[in-house]
PDB file of N, CA and C in Angstrom:
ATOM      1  N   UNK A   1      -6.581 181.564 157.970  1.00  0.00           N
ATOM      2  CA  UNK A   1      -6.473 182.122 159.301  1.00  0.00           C
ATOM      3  C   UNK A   1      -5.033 181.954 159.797  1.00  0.00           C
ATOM      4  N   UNK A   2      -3.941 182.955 160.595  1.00  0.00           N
ATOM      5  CA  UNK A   2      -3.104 183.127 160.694  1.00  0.00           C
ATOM      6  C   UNK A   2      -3.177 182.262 162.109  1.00  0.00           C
ATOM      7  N   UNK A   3      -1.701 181.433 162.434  1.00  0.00           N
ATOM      8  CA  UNK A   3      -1.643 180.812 163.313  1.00  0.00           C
ATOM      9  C   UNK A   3      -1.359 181.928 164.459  1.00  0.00           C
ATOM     10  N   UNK A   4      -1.696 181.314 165.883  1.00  0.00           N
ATOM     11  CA  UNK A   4      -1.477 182.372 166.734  1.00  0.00           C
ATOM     12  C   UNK A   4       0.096 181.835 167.247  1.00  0.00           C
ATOM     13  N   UNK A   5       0.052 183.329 168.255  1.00  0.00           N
ATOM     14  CA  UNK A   5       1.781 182.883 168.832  1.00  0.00           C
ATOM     15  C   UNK A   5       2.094 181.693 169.769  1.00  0.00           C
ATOM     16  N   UNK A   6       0.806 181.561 170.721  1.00  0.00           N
ATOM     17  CA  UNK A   6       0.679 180.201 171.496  1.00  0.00           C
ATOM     18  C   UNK A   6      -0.125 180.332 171.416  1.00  0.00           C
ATOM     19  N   UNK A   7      -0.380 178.122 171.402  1.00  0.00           N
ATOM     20  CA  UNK A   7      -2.132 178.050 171.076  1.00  0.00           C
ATOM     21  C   UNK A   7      -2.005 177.164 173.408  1.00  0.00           C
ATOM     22  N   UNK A   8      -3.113 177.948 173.475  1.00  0.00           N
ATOM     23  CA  UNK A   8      -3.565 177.803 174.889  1.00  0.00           C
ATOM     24  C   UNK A   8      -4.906 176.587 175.028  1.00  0.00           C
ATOM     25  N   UNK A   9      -4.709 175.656 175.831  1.00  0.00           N
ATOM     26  CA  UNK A   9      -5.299 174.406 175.945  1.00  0.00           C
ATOM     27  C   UNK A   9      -6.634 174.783 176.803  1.00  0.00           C
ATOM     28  N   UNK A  10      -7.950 173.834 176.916  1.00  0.00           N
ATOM     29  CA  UNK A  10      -9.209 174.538 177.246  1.00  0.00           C
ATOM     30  C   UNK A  10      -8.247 174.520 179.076  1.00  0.00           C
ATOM     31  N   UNK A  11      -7.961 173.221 179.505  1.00  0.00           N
ATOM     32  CA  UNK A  11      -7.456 173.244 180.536  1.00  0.00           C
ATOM     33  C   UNK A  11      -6.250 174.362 180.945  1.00  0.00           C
ATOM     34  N   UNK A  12      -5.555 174.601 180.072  1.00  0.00           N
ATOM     35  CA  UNK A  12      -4.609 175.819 180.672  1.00  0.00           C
ATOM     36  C   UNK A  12      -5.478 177.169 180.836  1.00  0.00           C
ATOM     37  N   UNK A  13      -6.719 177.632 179.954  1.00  0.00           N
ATOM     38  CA  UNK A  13      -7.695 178.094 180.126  1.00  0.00           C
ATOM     39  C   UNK A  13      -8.100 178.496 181.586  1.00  0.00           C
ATOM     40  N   UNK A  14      -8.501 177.570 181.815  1.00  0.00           N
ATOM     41  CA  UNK A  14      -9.140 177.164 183.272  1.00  0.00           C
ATOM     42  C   UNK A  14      -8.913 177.471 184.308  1.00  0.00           C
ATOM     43  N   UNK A  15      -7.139 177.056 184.210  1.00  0.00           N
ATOM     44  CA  UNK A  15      -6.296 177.264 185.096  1.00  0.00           C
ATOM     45  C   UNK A  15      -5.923 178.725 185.252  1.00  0.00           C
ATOM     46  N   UNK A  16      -5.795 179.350 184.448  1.00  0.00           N
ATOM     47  CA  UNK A  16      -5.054 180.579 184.327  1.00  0.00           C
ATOM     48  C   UNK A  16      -6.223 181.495 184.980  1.00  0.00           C
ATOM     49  N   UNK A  17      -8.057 181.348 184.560  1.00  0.00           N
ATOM     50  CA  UNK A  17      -9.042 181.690 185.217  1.00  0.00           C
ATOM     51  C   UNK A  17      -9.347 181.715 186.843  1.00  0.00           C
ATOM     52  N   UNK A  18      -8.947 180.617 186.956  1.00  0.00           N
ATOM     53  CA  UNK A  18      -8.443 180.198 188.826  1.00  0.00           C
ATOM     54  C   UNK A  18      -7.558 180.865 189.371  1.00  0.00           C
ATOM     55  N   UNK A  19      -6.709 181.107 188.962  1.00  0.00           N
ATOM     56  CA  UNK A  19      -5.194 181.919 189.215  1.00  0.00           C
ATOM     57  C   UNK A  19      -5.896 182.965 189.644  1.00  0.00           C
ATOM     58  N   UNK A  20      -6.590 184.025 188.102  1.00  0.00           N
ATOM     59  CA  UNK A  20      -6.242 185.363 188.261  1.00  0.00           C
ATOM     60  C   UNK A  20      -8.120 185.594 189.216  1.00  0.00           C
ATOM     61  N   UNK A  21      -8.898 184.564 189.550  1.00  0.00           N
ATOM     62  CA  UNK A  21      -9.662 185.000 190.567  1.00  0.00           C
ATOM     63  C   UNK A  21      -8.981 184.413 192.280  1.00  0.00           C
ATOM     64  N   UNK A  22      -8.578 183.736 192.250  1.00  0.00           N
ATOM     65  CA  UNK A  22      -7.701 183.677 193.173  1.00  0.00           C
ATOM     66  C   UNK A  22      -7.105 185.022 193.927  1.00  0.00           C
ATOM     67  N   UNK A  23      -6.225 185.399 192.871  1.00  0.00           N
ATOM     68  CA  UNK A  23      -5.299 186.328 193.560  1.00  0.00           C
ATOM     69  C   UNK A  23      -5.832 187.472 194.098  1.00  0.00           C
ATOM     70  N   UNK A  24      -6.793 187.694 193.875  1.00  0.00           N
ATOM     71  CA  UNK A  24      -7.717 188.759 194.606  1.00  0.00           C
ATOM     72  C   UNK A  24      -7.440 190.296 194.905  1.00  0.00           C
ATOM     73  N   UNK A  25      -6.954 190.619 193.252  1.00  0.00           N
ATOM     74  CA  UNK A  25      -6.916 192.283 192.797  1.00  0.00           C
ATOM     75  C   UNK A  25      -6.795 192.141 191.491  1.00  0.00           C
ATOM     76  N   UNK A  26      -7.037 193.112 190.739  1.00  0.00           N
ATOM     77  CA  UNK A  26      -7.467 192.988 189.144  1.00  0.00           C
ATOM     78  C   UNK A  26      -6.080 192.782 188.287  1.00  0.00           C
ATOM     79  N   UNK A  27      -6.541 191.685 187.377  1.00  0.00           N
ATOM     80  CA  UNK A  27      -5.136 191.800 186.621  1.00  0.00           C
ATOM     81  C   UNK A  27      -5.754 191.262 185.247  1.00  0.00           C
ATOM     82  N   UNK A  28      -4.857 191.557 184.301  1.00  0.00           N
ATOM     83  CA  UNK A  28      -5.021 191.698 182.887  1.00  0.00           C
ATOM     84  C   UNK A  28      -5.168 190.610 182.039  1.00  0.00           C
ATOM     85  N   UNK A  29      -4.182 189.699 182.891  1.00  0.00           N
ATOM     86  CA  UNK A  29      -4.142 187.757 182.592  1.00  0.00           C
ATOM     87  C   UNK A  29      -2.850 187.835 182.906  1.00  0.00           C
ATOM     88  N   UNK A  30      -1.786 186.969 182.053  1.00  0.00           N
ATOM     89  CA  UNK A  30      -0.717 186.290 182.611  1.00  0.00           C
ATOM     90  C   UNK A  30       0.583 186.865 181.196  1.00  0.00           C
ATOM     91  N   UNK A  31       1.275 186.441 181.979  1.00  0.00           N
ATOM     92  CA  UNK A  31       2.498 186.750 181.164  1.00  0.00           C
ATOM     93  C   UNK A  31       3.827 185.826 180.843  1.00  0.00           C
ATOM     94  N   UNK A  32       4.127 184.846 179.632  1.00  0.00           N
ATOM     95  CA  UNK A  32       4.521 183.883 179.608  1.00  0.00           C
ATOM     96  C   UNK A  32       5.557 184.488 178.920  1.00  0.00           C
ATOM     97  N   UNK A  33       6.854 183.786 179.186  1.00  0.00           N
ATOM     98  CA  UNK A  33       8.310 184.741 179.116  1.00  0.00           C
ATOM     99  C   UNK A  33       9.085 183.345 179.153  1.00  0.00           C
ATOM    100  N   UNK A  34      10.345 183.742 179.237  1.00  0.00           N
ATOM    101  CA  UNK A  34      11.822 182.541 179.224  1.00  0.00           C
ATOM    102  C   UNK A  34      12.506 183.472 180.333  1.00  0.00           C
ATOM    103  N   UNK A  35      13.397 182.894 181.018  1.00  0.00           N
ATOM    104  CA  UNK A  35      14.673 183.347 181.912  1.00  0.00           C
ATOM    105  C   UNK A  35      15.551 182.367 181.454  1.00  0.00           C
ATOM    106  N   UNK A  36      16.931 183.122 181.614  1.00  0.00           N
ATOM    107  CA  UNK A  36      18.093 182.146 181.780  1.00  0.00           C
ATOM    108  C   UNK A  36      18.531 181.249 182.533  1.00  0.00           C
ATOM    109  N   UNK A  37      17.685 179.937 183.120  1.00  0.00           N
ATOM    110  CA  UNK A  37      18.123 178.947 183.764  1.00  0.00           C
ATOM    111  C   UNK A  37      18.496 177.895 183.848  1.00  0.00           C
ATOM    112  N   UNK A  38      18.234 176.599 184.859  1.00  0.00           N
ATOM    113  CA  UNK A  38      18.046 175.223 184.604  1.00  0.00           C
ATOM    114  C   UNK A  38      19.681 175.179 183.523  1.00  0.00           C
ATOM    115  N   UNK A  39      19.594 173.940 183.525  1.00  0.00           N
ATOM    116  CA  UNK A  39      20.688 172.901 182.700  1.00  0.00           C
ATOM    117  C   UNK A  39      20.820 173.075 181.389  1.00  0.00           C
ATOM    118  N   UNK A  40      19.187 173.288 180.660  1.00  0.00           N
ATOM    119  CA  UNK A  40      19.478 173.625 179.041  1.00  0.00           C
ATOM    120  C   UNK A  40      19.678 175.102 178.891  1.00  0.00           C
ATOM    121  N   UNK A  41      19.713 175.690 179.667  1.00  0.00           N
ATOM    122  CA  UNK A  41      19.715 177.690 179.300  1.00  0.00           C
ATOM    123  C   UNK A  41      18.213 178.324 179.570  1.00  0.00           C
ATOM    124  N   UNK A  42      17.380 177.711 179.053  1.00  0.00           N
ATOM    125  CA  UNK A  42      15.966 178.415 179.012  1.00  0.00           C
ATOM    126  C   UNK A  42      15.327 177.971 180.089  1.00  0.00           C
ATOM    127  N   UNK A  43      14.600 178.570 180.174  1.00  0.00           N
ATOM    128  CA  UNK A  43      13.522 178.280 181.419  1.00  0.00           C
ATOM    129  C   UNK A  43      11.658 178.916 181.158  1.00  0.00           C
ATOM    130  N   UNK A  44      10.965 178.183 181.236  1.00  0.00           N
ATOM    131  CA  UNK A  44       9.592 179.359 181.048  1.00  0.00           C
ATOM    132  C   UNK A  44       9.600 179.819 182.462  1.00  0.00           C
ATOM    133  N   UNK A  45       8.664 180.994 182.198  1.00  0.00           N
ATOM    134  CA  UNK A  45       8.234 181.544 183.158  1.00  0.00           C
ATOM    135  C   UNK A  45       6.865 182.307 183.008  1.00  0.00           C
ATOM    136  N   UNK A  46       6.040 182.010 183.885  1.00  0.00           N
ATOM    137  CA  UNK A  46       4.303 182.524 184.023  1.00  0.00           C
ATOM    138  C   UNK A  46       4.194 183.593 185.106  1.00  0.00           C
ATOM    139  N   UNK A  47       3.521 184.884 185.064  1.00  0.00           N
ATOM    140  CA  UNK A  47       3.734 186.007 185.680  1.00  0.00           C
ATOM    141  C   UNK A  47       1.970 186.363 185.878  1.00  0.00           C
ATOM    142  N   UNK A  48       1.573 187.077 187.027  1.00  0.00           N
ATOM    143  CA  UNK A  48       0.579 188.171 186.042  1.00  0.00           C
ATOM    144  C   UNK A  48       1.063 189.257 185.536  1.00  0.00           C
ATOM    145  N   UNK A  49      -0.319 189.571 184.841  1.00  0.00           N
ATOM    146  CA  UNK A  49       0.117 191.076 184.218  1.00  0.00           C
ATOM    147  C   UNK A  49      -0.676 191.961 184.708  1.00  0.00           C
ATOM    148  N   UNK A  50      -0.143 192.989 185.074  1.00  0.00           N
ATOM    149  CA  UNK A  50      -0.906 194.200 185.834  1.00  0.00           C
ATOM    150  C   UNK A  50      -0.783 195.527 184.499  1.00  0.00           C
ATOM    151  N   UNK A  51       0.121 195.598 183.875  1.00  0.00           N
ATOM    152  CA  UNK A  51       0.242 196.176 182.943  1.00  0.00           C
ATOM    153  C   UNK A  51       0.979 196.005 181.669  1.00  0.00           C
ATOM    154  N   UNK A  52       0.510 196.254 180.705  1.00  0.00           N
ATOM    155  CA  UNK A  52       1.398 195.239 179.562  1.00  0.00           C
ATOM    156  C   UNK A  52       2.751 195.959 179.248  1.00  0.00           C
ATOM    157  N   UNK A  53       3.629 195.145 178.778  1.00  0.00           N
ATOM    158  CA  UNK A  53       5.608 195.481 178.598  1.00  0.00           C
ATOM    159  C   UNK A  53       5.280 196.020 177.225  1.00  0.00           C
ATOM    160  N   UNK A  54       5.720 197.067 176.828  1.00  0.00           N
ATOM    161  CA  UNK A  54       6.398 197.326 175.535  1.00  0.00           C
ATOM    162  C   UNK A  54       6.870 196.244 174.722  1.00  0.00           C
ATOM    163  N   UNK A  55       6.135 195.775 173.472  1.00  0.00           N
ATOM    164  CA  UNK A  55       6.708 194.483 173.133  1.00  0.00           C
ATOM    165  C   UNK A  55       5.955 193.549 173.238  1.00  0.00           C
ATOM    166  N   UNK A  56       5.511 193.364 174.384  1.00  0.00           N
ATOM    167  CA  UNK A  56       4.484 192.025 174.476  1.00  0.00           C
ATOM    168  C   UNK A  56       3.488 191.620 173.231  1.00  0.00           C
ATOM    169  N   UNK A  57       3.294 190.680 173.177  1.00  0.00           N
ATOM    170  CA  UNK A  57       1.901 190.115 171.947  1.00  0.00           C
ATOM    171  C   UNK A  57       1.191 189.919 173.311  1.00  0.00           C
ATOM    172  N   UNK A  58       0.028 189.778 172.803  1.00  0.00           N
ATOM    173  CA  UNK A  58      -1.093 189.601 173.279  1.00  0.00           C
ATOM    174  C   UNK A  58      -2.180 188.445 172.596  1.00  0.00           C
ATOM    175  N   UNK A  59      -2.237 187.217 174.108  1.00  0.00           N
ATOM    176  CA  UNK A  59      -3.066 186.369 172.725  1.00  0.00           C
ATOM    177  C   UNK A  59      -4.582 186.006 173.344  1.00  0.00           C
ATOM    178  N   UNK A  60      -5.319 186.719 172.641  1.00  0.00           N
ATOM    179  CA  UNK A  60      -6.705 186.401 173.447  1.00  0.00           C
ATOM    180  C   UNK A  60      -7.949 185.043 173.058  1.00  0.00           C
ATOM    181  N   UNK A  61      -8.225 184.154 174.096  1.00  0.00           N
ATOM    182  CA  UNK A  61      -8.061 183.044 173.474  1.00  0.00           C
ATOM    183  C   UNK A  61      -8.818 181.855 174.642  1.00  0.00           C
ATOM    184  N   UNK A  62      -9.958 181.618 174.329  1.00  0.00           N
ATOM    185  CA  UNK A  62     -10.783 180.831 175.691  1.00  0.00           C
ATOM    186  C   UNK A  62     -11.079 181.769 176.633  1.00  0.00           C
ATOM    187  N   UNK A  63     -11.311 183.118 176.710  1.00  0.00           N
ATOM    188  CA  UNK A  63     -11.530 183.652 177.601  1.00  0.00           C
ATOM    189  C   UNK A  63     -10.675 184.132 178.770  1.00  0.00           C
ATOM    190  N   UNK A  64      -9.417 184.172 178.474  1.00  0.00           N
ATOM    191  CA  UNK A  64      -8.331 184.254 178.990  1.00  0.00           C
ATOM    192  C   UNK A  64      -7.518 185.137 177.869  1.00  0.00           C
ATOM    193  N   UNK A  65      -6.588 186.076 178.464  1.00  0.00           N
ATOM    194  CA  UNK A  65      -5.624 187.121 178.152  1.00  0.00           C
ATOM    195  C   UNK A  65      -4.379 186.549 178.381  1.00  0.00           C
ATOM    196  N   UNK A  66      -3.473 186.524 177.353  1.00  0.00           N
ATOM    197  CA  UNK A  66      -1.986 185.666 177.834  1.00  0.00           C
ATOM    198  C   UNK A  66      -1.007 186.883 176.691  1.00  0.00           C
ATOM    199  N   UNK A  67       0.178 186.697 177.881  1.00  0.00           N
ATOM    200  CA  UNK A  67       1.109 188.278 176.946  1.00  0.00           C
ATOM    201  C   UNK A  67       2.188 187.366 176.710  1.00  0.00           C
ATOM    202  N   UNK A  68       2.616 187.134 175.772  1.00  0.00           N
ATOM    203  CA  UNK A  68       3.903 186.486 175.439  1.00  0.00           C
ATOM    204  C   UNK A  68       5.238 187.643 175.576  1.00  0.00           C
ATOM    205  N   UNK A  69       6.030 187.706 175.835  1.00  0.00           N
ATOM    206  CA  UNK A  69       6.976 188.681 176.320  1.00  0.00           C
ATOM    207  C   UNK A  69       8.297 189.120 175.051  1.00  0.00           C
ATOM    208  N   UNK A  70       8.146 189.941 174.746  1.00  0.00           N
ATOM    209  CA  UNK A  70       8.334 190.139 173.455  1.00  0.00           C
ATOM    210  C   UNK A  70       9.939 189.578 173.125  1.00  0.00           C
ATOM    211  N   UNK A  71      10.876 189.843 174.196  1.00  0.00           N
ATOM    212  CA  UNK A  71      11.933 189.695 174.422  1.00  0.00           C
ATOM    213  C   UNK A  71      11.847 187.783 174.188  1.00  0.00           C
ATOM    214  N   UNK A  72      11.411 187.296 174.394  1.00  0.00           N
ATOM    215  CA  UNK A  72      11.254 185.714 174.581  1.00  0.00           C
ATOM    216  C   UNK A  72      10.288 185.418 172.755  1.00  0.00           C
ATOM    217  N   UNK A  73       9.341 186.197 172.698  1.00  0.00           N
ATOM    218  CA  UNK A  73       8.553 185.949 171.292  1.00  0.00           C
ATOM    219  C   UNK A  73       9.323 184.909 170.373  1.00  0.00           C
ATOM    220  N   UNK A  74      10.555 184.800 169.942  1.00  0.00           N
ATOM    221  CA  UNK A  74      10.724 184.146 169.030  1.00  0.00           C
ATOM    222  C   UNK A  74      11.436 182.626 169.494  1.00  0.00           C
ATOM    223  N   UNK A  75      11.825 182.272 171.168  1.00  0.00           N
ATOM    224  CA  UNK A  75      11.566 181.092 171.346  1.00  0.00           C
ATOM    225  C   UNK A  75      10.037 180.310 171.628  1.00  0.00           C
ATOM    226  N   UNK A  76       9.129 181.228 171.524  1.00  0.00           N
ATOM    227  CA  UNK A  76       7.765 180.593 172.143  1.00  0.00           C
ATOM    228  C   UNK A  76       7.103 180.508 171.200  1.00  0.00           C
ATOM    229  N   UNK A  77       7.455 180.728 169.727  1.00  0.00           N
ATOM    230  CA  UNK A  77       6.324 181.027 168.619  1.00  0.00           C
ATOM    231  C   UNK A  77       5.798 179.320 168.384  1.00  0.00           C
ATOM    232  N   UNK A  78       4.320 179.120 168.038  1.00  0.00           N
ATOM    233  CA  UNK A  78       3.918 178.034 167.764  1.00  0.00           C
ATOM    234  C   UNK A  78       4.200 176.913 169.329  1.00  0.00           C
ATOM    235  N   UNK A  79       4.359 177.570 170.470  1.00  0.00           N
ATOM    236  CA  UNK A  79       4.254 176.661 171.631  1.00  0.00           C
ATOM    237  C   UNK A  79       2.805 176.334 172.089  1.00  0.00           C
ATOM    238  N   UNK A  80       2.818 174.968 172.353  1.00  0.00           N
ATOM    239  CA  UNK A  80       1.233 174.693 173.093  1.00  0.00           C
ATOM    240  C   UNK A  80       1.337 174.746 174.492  1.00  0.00           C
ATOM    241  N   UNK A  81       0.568 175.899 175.406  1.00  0.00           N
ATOM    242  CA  UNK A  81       0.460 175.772 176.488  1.00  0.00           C
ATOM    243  C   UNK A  81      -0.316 174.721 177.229  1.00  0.00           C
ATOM    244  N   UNK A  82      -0.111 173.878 178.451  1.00  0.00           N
ATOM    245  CA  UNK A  82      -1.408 173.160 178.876  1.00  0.00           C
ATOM    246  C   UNK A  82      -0.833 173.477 179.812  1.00  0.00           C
ATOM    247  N   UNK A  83      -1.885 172.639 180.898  1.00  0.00           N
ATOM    248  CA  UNK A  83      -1.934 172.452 182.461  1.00  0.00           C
ATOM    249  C   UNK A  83      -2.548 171.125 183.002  1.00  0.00           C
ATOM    250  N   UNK A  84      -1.705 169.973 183.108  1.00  0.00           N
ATOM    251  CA  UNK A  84      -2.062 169.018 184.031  1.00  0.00           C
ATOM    252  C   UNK A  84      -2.383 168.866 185.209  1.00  0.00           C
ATOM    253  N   UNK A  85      -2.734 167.997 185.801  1.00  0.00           N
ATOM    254  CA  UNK A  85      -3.308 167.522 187.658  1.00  0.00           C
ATOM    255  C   UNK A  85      -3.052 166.368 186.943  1.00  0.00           C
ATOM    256  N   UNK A  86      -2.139 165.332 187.615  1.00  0.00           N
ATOM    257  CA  UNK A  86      -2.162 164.166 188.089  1.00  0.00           C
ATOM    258  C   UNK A  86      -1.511 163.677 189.131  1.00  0.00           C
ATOM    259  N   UNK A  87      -1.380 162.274 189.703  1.00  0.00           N
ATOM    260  CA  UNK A  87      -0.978 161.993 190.673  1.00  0.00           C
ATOM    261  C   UNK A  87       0.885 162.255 190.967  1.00  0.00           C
ATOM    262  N   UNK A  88       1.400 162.565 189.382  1.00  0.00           N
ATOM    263  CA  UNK A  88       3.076 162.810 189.264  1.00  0.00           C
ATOM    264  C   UNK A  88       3.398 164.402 189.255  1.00  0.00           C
ATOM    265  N   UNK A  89       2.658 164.540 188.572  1.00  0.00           N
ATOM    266  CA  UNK A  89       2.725 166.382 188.259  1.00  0.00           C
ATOM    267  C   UNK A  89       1.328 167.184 188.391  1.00  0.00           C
ATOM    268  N   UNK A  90       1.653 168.523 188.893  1.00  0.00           N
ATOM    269  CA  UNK A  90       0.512 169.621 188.517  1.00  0.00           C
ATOM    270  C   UNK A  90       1.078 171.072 188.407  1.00  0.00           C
ATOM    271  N   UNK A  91       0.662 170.975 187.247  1.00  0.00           N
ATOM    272  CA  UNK A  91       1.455 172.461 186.626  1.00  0.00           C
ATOM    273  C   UNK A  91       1.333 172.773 185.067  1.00  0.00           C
ATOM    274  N   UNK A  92       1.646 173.604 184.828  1.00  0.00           N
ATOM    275  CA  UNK A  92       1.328 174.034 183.134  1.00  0.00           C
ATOM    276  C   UNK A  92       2.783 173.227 182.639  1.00  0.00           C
ATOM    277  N   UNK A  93       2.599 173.004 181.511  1.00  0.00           N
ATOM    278  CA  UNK A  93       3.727 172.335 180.523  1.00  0.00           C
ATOM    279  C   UNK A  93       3.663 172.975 179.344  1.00  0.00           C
ATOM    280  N   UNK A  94       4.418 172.423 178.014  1.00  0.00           N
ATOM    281  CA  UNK A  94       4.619 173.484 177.208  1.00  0.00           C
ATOM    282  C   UNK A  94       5.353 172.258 175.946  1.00  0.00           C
ATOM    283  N   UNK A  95       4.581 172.686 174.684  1.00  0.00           N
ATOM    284  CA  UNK A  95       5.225 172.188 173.886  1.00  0.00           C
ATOM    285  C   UNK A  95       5.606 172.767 173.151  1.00  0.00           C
ATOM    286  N   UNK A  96       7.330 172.685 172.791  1.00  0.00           N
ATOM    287  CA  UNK A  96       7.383 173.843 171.934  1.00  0.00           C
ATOM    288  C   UNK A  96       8.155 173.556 170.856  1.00  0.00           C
ATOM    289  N   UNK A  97       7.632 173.514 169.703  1.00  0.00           N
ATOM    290  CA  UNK A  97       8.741 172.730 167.995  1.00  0.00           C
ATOM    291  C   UNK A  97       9.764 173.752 168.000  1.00  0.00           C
ATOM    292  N   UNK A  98      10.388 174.807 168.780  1.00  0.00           N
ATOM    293  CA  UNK A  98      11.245 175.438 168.691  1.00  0.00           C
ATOM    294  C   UNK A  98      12.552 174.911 169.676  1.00  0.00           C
ATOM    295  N   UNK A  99      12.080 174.112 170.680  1.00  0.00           N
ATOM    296  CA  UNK A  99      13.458 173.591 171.610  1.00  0.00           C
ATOM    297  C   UNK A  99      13.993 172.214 170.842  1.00  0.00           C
ATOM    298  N   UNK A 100      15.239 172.836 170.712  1.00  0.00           N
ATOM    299  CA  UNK A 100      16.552 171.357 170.200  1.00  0.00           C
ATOM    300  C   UNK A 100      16.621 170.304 171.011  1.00  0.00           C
ATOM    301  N   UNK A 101      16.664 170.979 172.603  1.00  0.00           N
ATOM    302  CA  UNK A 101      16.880 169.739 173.541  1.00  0.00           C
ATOM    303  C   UNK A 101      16.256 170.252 174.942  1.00  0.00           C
ATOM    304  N   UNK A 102      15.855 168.935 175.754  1.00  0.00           N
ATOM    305  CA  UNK A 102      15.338 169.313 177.131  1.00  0.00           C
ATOM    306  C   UNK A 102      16.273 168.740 178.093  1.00  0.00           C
ATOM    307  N   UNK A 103      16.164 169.408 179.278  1.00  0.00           N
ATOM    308  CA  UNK A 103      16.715 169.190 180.419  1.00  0.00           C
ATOM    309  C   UNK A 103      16.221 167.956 180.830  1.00  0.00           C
ATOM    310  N   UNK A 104      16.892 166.833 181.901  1.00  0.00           N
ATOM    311  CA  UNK A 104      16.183 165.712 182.029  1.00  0.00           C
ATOM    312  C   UNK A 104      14.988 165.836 183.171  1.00  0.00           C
ATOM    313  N   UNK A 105      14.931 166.667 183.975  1.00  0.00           N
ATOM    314  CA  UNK A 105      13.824 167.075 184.920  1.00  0.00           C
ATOM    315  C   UNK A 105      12.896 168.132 183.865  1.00  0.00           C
ATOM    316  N   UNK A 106      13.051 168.389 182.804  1.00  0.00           N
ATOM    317  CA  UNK A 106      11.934 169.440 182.363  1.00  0.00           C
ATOM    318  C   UNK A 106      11.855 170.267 182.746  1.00  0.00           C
ATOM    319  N   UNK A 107      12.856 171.358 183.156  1.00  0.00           N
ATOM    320  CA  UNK A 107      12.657 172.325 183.160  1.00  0.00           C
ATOM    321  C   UNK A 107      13.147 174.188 182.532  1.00  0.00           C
ATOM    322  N   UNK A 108      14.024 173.257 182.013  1.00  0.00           N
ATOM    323  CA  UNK A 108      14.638 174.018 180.941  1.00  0.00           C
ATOM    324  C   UNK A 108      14.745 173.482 179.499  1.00  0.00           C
ATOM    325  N   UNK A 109      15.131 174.204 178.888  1.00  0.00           N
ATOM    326  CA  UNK A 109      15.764 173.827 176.952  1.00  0.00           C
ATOM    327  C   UNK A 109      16.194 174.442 176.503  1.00  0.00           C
ATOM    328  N   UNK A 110      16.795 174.439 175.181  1.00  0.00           N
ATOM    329  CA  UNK A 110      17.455 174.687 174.625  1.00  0.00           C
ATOM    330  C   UNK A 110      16.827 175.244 173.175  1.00  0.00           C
ATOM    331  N   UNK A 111      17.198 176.316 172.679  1.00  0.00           N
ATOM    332  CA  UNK A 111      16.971 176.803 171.307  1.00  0.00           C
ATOM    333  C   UNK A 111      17.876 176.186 170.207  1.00  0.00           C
TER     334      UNK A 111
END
């Protein structure tokens, strides 16, 4: 069985389910991408998707729809998405064997 492009956690699952009933108009799932920011260069970034980009993968997976952004595809390959709640952080995180180095707040890296 072929590995997928991101493997998505039951909890990022969950989360992403909450989101897109939340927002309260139809959307496709989410859209996980990089921008140029933060201290190391990279930055993730989580979107919905109302319609899919030219390019995008598509990873369907817990019941949830996630578009990896094609332009970004080859820093995100083999990243684990999650989503914590604790008393320090709440937010999705990201592991990814493709970043060299992280920013010291986490929020950027480096290829």
């Amino acid at each position: 069985m072929a590995q997928q492009v991101v493997e998505i956690t039951e909890a990022a699952a969950e989360r992403i389910k909450e989101l897109l009933e939340k927002r309260g108009q139809p959307s496709l799932g989410v859209r996980l991408g990089t921008s140029t920011r933060g201290c190391s260069g990279l930055a993730y970034t989580v979107d919905y998707v109302d319609e899919p980009q030219p390019g995008d993968e598509m990873v369907e997976d817990k019941g949830v729809r996630l578009y990896v952004d094609g332009q970004s595809l080859l820093y995100l390959l083999g990243t684990r998405m999650d989503f914590v709640e604790d008393q320090f952080q709440t937010g999705f995180t990201f592991t990814n064997p493709n970043a060299k180095s992280l920013c010291g707040c986490g929020e950027s890296f480096s290829v």
